[in-house]
Protein backbone atom coordinates (compact mmCIF):
# COMPACT_ATOMS: atom_id res chain seq x y z
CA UNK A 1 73.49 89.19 42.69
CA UNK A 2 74.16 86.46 45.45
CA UNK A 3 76.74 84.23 44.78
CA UNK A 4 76.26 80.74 43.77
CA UNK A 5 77.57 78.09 46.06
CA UNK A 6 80.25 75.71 45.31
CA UNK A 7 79.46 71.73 45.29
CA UNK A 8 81.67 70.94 48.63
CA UNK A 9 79.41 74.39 50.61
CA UNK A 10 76.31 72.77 49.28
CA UNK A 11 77.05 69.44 50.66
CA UNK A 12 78.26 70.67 53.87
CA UNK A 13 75.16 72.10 54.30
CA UNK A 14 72.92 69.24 53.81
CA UNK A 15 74.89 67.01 56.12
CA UNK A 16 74.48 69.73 58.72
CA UNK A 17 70.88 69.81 58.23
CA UNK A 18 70.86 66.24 58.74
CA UNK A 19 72.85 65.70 61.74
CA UNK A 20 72.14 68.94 63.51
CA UNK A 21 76.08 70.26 63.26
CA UNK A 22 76.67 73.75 64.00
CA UNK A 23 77.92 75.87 61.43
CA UNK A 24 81.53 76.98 62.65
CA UNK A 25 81.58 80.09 60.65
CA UNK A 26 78.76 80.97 63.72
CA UNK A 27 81.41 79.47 66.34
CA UNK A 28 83.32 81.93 69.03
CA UNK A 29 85.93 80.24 68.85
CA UNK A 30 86.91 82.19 65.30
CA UNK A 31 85.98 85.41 66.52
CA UNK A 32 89.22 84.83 69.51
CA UNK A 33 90.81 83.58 66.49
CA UNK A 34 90.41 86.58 64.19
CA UNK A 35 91.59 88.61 67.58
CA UNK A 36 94.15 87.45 68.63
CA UNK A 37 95.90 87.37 65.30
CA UNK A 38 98.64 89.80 64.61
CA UNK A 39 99.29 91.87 61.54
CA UNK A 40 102.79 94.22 60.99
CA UNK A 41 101.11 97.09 63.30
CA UNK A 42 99.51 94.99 66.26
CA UNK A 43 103.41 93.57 66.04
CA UNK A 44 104.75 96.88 67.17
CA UNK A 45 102.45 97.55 69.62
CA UNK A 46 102.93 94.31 70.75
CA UNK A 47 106.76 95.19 71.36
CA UNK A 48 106.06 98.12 72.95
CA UNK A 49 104.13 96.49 75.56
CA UNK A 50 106.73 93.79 76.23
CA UNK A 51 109.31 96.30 76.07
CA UNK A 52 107.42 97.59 79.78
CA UNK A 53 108.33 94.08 81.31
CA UNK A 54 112.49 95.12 81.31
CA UNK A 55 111.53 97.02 84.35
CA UNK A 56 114.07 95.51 87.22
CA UNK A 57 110.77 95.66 89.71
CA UNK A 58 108.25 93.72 87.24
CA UNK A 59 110.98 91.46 86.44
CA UNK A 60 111.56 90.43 89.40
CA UNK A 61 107.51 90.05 90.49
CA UNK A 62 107.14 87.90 86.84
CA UNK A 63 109.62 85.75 87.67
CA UNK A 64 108.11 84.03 91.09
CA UNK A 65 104.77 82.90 89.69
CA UNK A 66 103.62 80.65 92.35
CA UNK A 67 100.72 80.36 93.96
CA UNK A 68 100.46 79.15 97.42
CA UNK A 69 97.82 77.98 99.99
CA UNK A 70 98.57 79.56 103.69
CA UNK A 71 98.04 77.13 106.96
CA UNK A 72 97.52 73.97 104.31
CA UNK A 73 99.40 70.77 105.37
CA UNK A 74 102.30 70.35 103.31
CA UNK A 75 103.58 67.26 102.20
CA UNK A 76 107.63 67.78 101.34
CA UNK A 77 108.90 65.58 97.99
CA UNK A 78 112.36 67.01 98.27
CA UNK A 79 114.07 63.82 99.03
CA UNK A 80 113.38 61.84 95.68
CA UNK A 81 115.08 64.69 94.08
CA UNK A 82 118.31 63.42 94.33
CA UNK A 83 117.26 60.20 93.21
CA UNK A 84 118.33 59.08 89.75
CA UNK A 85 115.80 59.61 87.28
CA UNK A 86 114.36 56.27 85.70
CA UNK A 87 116.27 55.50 82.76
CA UNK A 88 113.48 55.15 79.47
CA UNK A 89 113.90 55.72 75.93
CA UNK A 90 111.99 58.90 74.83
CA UNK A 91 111.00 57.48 71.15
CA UNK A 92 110.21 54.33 73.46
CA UNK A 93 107.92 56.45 75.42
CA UNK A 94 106.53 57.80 72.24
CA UNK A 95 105.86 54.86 70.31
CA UNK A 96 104.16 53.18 73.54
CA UNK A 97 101.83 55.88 74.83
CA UNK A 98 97.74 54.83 74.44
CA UNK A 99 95.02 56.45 76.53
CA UNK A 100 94.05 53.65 78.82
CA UNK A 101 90.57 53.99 80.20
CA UNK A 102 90.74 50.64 82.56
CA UNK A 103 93.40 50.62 85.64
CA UNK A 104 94.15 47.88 88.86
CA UNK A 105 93.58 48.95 91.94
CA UNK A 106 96.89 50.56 92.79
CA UNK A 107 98.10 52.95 95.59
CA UNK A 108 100.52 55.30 93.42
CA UNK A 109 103.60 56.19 95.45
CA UNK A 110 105.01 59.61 96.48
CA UNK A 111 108.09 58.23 94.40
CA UNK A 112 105.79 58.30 90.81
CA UNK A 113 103.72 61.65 92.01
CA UNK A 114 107.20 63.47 92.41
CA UNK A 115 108.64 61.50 89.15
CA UNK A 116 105.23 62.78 86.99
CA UNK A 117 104.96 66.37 88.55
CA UNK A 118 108.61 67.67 88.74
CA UNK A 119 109.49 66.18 84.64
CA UNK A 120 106.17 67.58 83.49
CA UNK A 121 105.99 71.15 85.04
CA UNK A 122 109.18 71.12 87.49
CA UNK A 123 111.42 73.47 87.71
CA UNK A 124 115.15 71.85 86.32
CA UNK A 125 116.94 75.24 86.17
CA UNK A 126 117.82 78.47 87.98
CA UNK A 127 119.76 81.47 86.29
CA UNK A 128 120.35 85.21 88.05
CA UNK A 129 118.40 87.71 86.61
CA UNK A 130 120.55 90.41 84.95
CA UNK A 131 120.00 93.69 87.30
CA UNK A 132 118.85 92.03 89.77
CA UNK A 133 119.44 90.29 92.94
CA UNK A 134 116.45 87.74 92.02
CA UNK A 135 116.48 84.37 90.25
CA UNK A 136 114.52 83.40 87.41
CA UNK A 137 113.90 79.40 87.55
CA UNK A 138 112.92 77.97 84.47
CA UNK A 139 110.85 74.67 83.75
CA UNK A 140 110.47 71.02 81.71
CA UNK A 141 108.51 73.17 78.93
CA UNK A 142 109.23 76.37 76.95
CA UNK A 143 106.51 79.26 78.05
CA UNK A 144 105.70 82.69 76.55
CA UNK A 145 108.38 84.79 78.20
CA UNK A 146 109.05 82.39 81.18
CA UNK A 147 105.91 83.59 82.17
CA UNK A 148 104.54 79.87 83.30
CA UNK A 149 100.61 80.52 83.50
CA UNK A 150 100.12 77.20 84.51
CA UNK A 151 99.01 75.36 88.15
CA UNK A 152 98.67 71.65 88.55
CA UNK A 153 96.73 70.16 91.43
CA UNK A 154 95.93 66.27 91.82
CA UNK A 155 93.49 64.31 93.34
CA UNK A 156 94.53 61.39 95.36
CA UNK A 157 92.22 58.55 94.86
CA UNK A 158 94.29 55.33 95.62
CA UNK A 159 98.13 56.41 96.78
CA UNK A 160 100.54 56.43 99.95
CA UNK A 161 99.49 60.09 100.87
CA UNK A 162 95.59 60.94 102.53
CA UNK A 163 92.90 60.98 99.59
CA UNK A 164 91.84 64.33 98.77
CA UNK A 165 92.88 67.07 96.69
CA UNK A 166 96.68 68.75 96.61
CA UNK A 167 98.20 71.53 94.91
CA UNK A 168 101.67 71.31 93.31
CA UNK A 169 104.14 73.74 94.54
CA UNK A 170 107.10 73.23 91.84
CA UNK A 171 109.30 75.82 93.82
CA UNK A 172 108.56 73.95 97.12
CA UNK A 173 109.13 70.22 95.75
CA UNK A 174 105.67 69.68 97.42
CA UNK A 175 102.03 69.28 97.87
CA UNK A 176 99.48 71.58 99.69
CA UNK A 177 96.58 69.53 100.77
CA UNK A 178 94.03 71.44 99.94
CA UNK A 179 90.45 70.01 99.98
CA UNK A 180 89.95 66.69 101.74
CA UNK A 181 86.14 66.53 101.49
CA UNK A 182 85.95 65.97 97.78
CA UNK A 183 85.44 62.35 96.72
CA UNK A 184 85.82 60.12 93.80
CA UNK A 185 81.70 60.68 93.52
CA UNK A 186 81.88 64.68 92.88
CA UNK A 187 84.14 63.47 89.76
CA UNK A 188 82.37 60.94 88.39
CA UNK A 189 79.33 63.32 88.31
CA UNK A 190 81.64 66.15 86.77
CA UNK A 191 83.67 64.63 84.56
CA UNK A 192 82.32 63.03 81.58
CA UNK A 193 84.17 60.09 81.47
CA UNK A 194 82.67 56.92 82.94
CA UNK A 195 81.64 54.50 81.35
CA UNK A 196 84.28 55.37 78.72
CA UNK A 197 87.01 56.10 81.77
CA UNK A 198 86.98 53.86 84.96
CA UNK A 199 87.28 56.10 87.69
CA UNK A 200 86.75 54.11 90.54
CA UNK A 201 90.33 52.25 90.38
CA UNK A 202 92.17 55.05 89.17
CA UNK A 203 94.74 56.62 91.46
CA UNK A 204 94.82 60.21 90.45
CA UNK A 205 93.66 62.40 88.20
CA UNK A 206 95.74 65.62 87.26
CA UNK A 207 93.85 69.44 86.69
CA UNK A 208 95.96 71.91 85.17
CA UNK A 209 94.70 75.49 85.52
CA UNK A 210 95.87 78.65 83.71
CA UNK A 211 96.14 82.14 85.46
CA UNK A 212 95.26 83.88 83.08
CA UNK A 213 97.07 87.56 84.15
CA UNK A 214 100.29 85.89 83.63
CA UNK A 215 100.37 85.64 80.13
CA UNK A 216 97.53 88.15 79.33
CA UNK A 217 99.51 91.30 80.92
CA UNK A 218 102.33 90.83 78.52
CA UNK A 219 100.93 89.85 75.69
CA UNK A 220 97.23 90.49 75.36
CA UNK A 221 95.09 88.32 73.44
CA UNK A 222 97.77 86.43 71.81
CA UNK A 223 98.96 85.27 75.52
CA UNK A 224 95.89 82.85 75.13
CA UNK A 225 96.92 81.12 72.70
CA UNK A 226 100.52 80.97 73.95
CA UNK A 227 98.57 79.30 77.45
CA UNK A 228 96.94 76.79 75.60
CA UNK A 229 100.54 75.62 73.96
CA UNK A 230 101.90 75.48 77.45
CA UNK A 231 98.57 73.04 78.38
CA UNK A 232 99.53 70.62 75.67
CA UNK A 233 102.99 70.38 76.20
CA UNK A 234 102.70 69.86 80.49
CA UNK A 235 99.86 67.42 79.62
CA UNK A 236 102.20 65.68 76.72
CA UNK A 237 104.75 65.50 79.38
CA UNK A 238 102.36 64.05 81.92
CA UNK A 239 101.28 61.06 79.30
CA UNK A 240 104.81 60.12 78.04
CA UNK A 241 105.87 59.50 81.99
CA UNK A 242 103.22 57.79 83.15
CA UNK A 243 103.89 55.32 80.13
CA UNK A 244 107.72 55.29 81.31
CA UNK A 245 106.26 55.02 84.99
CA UNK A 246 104.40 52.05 83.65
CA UNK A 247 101.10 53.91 84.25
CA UNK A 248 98.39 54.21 82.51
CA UNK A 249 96.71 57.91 81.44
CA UNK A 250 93.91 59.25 79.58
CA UNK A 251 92.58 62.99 78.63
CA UNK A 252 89.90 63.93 79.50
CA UNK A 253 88.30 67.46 77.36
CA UNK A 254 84.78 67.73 79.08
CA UNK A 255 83.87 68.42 82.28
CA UNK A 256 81.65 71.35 84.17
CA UNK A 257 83.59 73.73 84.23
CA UNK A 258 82.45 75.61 86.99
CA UNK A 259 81.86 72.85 89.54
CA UNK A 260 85.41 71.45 88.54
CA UNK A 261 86.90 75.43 89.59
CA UNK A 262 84.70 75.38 92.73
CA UNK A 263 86.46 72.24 94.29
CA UNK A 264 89.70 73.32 93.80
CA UNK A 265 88.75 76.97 94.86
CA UNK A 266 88.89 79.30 91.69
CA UNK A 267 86.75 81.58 90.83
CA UNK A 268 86.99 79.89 87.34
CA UNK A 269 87.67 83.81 85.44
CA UNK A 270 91.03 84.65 86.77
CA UNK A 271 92.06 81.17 87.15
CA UNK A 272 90.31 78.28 85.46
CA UNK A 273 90.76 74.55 84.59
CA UNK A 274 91.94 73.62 81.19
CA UNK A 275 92.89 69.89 81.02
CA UNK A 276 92.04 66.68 82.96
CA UNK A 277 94.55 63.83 83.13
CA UNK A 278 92.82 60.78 84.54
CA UNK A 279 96.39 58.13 85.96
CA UNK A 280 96.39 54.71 86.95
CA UNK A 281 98.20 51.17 86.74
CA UNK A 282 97.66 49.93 83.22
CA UNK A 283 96.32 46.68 83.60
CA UNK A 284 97.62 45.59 80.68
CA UNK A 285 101.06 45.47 81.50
């Protein structure tokens, strides 16, 4: 005998009816949900697996995960890092942050790209790894075993640096430049932002990646989710300076995937884009 259906499913189903909604029950996104969940055996095997990772040799490979671009120009930040960093009230910086969607024309400095990248995803520690002769840096987030999954690259719209695309290289305290053929156009047309987001004065936007093998060796299906924590917590990072920086920022969650991976040269499996962080001078302040 088939069940009879509560007032609040029978509802729910007439509004989707009407507005064309998906059912989520139908969504993938509960199927890596159900998993990547872990029960009191998938626990154990779990710590079995990790357990693999105390090797001295795999140690010492995990802890180096940087990615690098051969014969790209470099451009060094090391000499703001003995700077003093500006002095702002974190719950200030809290209470404060908006997305801003409308910027002044404004060339961002080296200064505020070396201020946003090295207190969002930085490194701000090194420690010797025990057996070992290597070091194991650590960074301005917590990550799933130290593992940080995560690459940032930034496209230079309006700044004191060429325009054109750069990755960040947090162990370098600089910039590759990577692509200088991509234009404000190519995001415009991949993004969907405008006319929500101005684009045109902005004067950077921020893509943080995830290599996926990082986290996924270790800890399997569960490393996902542990990748997307590490997303929101860089990209919290990112807003809460720019509003100390006096900048304005503003998420962005859709874009084409695909095109997005092809400019800054992934094959989008691998290594993929997860968040967009569109930056510029807040025009309201």
């Amino acid at each position: 005998m088939k069940a009879k259906k509560n007032t609040s499913e029978f509802i729910s189903e007439i509004d989707r009816s009407i507005h064309n909604i998906k059912n989520i029950k139908d969504l993938a996104a509960l199927l890596f949900q159900e998993n990547s969940k872990l029960d009191k055996f998938t626990i154990i095997k779990q710590g079995e697996n990790i357990g693999g990772f105390s090797n001295p040799y795999l140690t010492q490979r995990i802890s180096q995960p940087y990615k690098c671009f051969p014969g790209s120009k470099v451009v060094r930040m090391e000499d703001y890092a003995d700077m003093k960093p500006l002095s702002f009230n974190l719950f200030e910086a809290i209470v404060k942050r908006r997305s801003v969607r409308e910027y002044e024309n404004y060339d961002i400095s080296l200064n505020e790209i070396y201020n946003i990248l090295q207190y969002s995803y930085g490194i701000t520690d090194c420690q010797p790894i025990r057996g070992s002769k290597g070091m194991w840096s650590y960074r301005a987030v917590p990550s799933g075993g130290a593992l940080y999954p995560l690459e940032i690259y930034i496209y230079i719209n309006n700044g004191m640096i060429p325009k054109g695309m750069y990755h960040y290289r947090a162990d370098l305290n600089a910039l590759e430049f990577i692509n200088e053929e991509v234009e404000m156009t190519d995001f415009q047309r991949i993004l969907v932002a405008e006319p929500y987001i101005q684009l045109k004065n902005a004067s950077c936007i921020i893509f943080i990646s995830s290599v996926l093998e990082r986290s996924l060796l270790k800890y399997g299906e569960r490393g996902y989710r542990f990748i997307l924590q590490e997303v929101g917590y860089v990209a919290q990072n990112i807003s809460l300076i720019c509003t100390a920086l006096r900048l304005g920022s503003c998420m962005v969650g859709s874009f084409i995937d695909d095109e997005m991976n092809e400019i800054i040269k992934v094959d989008g499996v691998l290594e993929t884009i997860q968040s967009v962080i569109v930056v510029g001078k807040n025009h309201e302040v």
